[in-house]
C-alpha atoms as a PDB file:
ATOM      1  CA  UNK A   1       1.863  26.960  -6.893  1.00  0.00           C
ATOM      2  CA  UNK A   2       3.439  24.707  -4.382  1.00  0.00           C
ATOM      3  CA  UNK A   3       3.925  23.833  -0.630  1.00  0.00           C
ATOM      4  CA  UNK A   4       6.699  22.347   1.882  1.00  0.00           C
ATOM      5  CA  UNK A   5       5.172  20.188   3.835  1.00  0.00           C
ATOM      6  CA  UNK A   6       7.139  19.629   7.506  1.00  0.00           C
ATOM      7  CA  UNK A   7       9.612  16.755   8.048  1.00  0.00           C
ATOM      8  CA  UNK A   8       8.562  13.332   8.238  1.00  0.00           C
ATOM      9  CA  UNK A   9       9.404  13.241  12.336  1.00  0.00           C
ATOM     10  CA  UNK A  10       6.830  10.816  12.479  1.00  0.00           C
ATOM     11  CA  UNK A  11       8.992   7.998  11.300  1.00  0.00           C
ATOM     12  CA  UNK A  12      11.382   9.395  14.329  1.00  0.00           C
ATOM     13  CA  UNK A  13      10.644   6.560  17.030  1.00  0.00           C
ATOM     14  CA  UNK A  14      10.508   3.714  14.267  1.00  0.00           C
ATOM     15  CA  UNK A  15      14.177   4.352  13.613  1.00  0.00           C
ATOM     16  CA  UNK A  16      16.840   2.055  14.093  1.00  0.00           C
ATOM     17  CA  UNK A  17      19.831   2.628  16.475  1.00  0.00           C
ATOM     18  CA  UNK A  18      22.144   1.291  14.628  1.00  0.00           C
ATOM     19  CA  UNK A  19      21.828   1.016  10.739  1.00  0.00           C
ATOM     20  CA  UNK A  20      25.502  -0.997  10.018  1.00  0.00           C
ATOM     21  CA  UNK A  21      23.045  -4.030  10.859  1.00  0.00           C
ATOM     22  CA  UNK A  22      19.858  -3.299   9.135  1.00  0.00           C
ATOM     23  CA  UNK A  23      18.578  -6.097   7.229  1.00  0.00           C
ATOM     24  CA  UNK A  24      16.555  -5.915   3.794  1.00  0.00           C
ATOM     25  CA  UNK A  25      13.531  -6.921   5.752  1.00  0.00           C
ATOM     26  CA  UNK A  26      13.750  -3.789   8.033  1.00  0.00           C
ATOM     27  CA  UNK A  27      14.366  -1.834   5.275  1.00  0.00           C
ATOM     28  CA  UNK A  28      11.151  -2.801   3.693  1.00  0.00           C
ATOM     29  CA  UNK A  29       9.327  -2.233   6.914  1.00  0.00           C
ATOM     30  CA  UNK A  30      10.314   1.645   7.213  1.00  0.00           C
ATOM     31  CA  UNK A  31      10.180   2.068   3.885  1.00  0.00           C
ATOM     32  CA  UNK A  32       6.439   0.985   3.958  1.00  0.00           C
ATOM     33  CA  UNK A  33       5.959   3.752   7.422  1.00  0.00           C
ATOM     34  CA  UNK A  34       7.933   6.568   5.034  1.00  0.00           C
ATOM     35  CA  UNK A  35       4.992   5.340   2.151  1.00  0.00           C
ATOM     36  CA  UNK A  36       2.291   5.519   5.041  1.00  0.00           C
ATOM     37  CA  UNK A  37       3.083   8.702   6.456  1.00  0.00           C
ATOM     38  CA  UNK A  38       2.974  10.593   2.963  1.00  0.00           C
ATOM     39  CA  UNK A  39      -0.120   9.147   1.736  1.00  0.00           C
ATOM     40  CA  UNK A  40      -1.574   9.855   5.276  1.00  0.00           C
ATOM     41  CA  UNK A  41      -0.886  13.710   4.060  1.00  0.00           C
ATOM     42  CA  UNK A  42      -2.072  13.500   1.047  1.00  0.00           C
ATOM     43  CA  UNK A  43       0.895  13.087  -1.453  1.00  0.00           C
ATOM     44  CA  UNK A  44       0.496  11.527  -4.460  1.00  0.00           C
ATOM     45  CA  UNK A  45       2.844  10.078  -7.138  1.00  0.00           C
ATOM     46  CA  UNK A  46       4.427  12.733 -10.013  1.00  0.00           C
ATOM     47  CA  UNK A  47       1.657  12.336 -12.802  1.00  0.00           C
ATOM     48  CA  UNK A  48      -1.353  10.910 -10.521  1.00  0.00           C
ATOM     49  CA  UNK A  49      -3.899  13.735 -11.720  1.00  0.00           C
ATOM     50  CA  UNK A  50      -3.257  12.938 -15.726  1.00  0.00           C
ATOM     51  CA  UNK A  51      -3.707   9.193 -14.885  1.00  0.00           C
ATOM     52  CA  UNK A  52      -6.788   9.030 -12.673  1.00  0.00           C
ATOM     53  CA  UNK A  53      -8.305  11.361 -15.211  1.00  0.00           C
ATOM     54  CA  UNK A  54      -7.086   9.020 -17.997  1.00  0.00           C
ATOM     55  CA  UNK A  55      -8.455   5.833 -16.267  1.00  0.00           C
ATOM     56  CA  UNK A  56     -11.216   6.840 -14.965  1.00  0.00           C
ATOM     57  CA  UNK A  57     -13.305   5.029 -17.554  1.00  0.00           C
ATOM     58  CA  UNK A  58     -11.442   1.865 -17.511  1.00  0.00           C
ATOM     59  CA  UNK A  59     -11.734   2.294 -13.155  1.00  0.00           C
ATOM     60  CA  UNK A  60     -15.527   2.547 -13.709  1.00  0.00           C
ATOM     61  CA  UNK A  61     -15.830  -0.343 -16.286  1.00  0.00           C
ATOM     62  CA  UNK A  62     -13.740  -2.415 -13.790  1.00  0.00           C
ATOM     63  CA  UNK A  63     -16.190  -1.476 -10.411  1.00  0.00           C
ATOM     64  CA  UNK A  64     -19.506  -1.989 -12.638  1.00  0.00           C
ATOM     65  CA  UNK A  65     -18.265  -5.108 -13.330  1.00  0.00           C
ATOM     66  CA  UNK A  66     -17.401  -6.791  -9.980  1.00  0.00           C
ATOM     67  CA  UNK A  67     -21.034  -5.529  -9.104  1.00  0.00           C
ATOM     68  CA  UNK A  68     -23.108  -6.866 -11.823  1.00  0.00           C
ATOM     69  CA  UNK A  69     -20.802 -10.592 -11.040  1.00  0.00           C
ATOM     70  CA  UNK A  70     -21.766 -10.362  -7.648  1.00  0.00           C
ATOM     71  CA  UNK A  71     -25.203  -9.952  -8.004  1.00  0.00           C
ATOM     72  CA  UNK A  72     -25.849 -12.077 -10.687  1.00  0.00           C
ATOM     73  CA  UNK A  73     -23.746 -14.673  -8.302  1.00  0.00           C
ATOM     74  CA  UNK A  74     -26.241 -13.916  -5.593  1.00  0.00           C
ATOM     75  CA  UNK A  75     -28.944 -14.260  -8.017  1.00  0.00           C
ATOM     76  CA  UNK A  76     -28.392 -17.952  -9.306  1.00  0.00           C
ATOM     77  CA  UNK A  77     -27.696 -18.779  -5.444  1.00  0.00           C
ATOM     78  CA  UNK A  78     -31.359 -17.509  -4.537  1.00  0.00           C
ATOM     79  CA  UNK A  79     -32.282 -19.360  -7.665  1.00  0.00           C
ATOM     80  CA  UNK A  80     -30.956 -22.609  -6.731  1.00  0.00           C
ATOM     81  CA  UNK A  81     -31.785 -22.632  -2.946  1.00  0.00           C
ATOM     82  CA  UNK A  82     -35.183 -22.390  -4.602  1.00  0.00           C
ATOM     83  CA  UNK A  83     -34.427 -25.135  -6.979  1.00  0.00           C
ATOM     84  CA  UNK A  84     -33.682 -27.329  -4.057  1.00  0.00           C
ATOM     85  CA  UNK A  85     -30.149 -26.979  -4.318  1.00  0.00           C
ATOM     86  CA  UNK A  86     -27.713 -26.669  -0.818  1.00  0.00           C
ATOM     87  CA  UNK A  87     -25.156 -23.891  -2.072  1.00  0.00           C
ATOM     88  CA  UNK A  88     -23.399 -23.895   0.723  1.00  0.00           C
ATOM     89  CA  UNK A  89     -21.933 -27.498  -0.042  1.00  0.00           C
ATOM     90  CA  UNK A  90     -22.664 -27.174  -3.975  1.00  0.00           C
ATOM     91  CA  UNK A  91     -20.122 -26.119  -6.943  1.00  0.00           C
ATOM     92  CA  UNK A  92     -20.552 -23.295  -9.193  1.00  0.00           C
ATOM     93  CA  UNK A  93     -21.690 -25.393 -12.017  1.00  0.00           C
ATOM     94  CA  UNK A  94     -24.410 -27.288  -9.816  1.00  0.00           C
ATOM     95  CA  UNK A  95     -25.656 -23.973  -9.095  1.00  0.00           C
ATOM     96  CA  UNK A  96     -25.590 -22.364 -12.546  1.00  0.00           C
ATOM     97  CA  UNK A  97     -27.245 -25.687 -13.773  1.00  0.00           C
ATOM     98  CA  UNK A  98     -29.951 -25.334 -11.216  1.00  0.00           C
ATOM     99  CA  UNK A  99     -31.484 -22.696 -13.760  1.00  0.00           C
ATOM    100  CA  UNK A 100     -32.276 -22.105 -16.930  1.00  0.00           C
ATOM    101  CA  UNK A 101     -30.328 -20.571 -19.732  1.00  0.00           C
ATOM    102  CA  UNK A 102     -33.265 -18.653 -19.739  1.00  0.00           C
ATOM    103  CA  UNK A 103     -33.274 -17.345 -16.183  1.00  0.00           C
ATOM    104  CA  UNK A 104     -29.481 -17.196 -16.612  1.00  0.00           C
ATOM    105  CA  UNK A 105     -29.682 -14.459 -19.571  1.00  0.00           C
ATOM    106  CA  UNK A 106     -32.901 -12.880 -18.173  1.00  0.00           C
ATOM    107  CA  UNK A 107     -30.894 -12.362 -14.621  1.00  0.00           C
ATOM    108  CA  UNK A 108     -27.803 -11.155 -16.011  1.00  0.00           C
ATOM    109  CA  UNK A 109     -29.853  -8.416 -18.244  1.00  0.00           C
ATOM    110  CA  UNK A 110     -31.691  -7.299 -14.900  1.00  0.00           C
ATOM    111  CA  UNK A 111     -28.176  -6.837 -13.383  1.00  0.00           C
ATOM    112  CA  UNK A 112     -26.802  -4.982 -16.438  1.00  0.00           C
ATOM    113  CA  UNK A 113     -29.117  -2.345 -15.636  1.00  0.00           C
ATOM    114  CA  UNK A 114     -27.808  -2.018 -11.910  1.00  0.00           C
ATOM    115  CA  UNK A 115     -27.452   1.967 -10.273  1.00  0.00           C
ATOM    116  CA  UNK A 116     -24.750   3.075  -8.872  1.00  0.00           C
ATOM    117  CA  UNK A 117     -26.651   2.971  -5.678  1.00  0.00           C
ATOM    118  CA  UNK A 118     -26.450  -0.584  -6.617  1.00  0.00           C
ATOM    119  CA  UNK A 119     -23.161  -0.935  -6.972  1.00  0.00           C
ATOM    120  CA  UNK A 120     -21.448   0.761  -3.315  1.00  0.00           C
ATOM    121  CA  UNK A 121     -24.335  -1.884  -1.997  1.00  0.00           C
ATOM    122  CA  UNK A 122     -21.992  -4.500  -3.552  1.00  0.00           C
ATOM    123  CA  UNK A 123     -18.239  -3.528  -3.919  1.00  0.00           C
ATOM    124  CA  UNK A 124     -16.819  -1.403  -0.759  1.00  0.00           C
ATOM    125  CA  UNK A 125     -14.790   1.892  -1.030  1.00  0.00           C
ATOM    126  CA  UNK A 126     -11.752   0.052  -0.342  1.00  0.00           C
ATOM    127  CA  UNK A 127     -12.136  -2.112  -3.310  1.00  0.00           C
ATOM    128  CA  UNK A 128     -12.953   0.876  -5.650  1.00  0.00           C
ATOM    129  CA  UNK A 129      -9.691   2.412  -4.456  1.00  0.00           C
ATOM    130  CA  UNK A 130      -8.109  -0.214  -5.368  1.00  0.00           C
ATOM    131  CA  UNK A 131      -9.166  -0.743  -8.744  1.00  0.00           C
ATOM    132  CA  UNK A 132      -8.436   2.706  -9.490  1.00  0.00           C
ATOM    133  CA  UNK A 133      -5.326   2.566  -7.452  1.00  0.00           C
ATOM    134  CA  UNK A 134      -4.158  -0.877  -9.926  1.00  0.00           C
ATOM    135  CA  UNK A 135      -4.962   0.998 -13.328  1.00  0.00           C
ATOM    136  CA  UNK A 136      -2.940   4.132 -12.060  1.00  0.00           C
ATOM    137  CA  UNK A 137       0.056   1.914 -11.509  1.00  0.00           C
ATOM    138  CA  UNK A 138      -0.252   0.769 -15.041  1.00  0.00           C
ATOM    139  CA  UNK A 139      -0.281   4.281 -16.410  1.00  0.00           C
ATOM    140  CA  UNK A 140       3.019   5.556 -17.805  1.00  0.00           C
ATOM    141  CA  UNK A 141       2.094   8.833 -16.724  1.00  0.00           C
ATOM    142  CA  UNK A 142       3.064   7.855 -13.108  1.00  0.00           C
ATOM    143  CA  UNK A 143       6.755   9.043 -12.873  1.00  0.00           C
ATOM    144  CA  UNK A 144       7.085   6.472 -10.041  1.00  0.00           C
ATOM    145  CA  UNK A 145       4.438   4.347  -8.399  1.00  0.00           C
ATOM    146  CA  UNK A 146       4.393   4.563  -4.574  1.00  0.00           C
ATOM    147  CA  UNK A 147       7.671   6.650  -4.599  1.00  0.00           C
ATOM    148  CA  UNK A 148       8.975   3.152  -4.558  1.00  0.00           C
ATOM    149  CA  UNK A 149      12.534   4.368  -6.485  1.00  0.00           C
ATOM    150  CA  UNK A 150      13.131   7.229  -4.200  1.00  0.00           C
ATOM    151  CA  UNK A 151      11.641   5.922  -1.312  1.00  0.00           C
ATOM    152  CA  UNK A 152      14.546   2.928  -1.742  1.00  0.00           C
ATOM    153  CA  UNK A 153      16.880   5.354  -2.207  1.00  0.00           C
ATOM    154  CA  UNK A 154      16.200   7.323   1.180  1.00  0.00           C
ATOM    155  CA  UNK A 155      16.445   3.808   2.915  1.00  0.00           C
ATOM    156  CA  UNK A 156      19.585   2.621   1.396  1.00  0.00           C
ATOM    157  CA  UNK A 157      21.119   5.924   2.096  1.00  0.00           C
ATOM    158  CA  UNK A 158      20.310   6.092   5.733  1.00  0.00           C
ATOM    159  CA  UNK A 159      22.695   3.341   6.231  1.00  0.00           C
ATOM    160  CA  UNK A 160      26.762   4.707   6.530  1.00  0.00           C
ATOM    161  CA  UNK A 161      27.891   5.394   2.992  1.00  0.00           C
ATOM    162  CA  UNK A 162      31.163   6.377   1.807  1.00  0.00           C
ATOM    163  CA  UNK A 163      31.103   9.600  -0.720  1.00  0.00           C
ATOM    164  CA  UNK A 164      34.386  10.332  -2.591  1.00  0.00           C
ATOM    165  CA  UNK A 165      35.259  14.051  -4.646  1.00  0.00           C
ATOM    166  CA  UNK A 166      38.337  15.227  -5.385  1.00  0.00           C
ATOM    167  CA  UNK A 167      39.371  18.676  -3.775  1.00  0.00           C
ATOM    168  CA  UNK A 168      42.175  20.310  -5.586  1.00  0.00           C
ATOM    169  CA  UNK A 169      45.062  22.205  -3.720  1.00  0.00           C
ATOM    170  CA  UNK A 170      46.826  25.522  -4.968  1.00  0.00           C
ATOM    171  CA  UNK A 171      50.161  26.849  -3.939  1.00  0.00           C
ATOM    172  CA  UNK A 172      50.893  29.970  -2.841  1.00  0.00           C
ATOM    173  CA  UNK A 173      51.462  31.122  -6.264  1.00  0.00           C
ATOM    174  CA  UNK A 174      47.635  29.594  -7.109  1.00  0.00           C
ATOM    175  CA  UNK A 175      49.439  26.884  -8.939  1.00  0.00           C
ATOM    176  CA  UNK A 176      47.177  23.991  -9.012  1.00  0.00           C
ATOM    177  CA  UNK A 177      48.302  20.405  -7.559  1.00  0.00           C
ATOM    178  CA  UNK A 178      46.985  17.341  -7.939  1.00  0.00           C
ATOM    179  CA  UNK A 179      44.803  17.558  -5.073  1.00  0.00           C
ATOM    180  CA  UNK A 180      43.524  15.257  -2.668  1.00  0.00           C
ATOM    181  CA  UNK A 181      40.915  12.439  -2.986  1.00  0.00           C
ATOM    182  CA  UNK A 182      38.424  12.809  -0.144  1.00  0.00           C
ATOM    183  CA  UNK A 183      36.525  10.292   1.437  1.00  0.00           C
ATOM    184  CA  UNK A 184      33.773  10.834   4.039  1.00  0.00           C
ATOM    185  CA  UNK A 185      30.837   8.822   5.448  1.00  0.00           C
ATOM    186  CA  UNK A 186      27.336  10.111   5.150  1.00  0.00           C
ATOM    187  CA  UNK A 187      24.161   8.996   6.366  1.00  0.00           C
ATOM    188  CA  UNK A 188      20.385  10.434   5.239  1.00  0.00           C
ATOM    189  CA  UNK A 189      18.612  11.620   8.157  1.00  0.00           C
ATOM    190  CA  UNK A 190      15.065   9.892   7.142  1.00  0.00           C
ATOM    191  CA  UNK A 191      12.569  11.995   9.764  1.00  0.00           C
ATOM    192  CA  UNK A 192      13.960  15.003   7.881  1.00  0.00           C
ATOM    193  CA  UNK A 193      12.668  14.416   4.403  1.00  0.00           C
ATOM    194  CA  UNK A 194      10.452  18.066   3.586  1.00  0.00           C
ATOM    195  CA  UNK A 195       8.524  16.901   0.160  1.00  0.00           C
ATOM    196  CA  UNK A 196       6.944  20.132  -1.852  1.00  0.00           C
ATOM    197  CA  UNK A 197       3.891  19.339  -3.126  1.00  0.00           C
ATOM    198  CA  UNK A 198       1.644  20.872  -5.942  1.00  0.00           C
ATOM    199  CA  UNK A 199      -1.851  22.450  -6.186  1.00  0.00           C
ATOM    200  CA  UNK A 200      -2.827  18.620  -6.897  1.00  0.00           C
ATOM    201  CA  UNK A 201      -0.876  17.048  -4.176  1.00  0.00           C
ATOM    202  CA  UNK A 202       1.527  15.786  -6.376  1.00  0.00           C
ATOM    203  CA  UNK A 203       5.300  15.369  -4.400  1.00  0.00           C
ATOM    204  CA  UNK A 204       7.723  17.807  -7.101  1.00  0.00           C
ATOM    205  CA  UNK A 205      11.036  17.558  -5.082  1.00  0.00           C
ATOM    206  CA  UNK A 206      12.645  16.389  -1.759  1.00  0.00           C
ATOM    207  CA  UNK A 207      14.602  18.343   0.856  1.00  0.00           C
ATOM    208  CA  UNK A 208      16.760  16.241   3.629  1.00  0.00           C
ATOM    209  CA  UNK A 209      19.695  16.443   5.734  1.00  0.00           C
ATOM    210  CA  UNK A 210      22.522  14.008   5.615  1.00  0.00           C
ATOM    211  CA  UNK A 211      25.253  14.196   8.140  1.00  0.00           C
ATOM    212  CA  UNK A 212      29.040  13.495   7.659  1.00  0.00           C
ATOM    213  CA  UNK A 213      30.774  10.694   9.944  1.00  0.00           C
END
């Protein structure tokens, strides 16, 4: 099963006039909008469903620990304000040393036992995405991170590029000659980009228009 989703138009007004004099940094600024626009739909990366299932354990390890630091962090600072200690001005180890190994192990055991209601009180949705988002990149399974290859592609094409291809000429008697070698200019038309999607989102092929100068 898969879907066409419409043309990017959205990236219409963004687009420069002229593209002879677009410089790397522009480049990397629409293709950032094409990368917005399609995860604003949805898309995801060839081989995204395989990795988040494959990470997901590794993803959760990852949150669960960022919480049970921050906590324990906010423990020894309620610990040491107790203690006397200003931890606004003092350093980490002035503020681990205002307790005891004791209260050190016993706190971080407590925290080891934190819920997961615990945890989104801690680390934000926007950090858990991306955690997950990090470990996905890692994962081989990903064809292409980000669409970052054919993303650069689309960009670099957009600006005037010469294509060459040889068209051969017969005679009358449909004897073949040599032929000519044709050159034309083409540019990729970037707010026409149709990407089909799968059942899981996942972006299987690209349609576009280019136009000949």
């Amino acid at each position: 099963m898969s879907e066409q989703l419409g043309p990017l138009t959205d990236i219409h007004p963004a687009l420069p006039a002229d593209w002879a004099s677009v410089t790397p940094r522009q480049k990397n600024v629409i293709k950032a909008g094409l990368h917005e626009i399609l995860d604003g739909l949805g898309c995801k990366c060839n081989g995204t469903k395989v990795a988040i299932d494959s990470v997901a354990a590794t993803v959760n390890e990852r949150i669960r620990a960022l919480a049970i630091t921050r906590r324990v962090d906010t423990g020894l600072r309620e610990l040491a304000t107790a203690a006397g200690v200003d931890v606004e001005k003092a350093s980490p180890g002035v503020i681990i040393a205002a307790s005891t190994p004791e209260q050190v192990q016993s706190l971080i055991q407590y925290e080891a036992l934190i819920t997961q209601g615990g945890i989104e009180d801690v680390v934000t949705n926007a950090e858990m995405g991306t955690i997950q988002k990090e470990e996905i990149a890692r994962n081989p399974q990903v064809a292409d991170p980000d669409w970052e290859k054919d993303l650069t592609q689309f960009v670099n094409r957009a600006s005037p590029h010469d294509i060459a291809y040889w068209q051969p000429v017969l005679s009358q008697v449909d004897e073949q000659y040599p032929g000519l070698y044709i050159v034309e200019s083409q540019t990729l038309k970037l707010d026409t980009i149709r990407p089909t999607v799968d059942r899981n989102g996942e972006i299987m092929s690209w349609r576009y228009e280019e136009s000949v100068r």
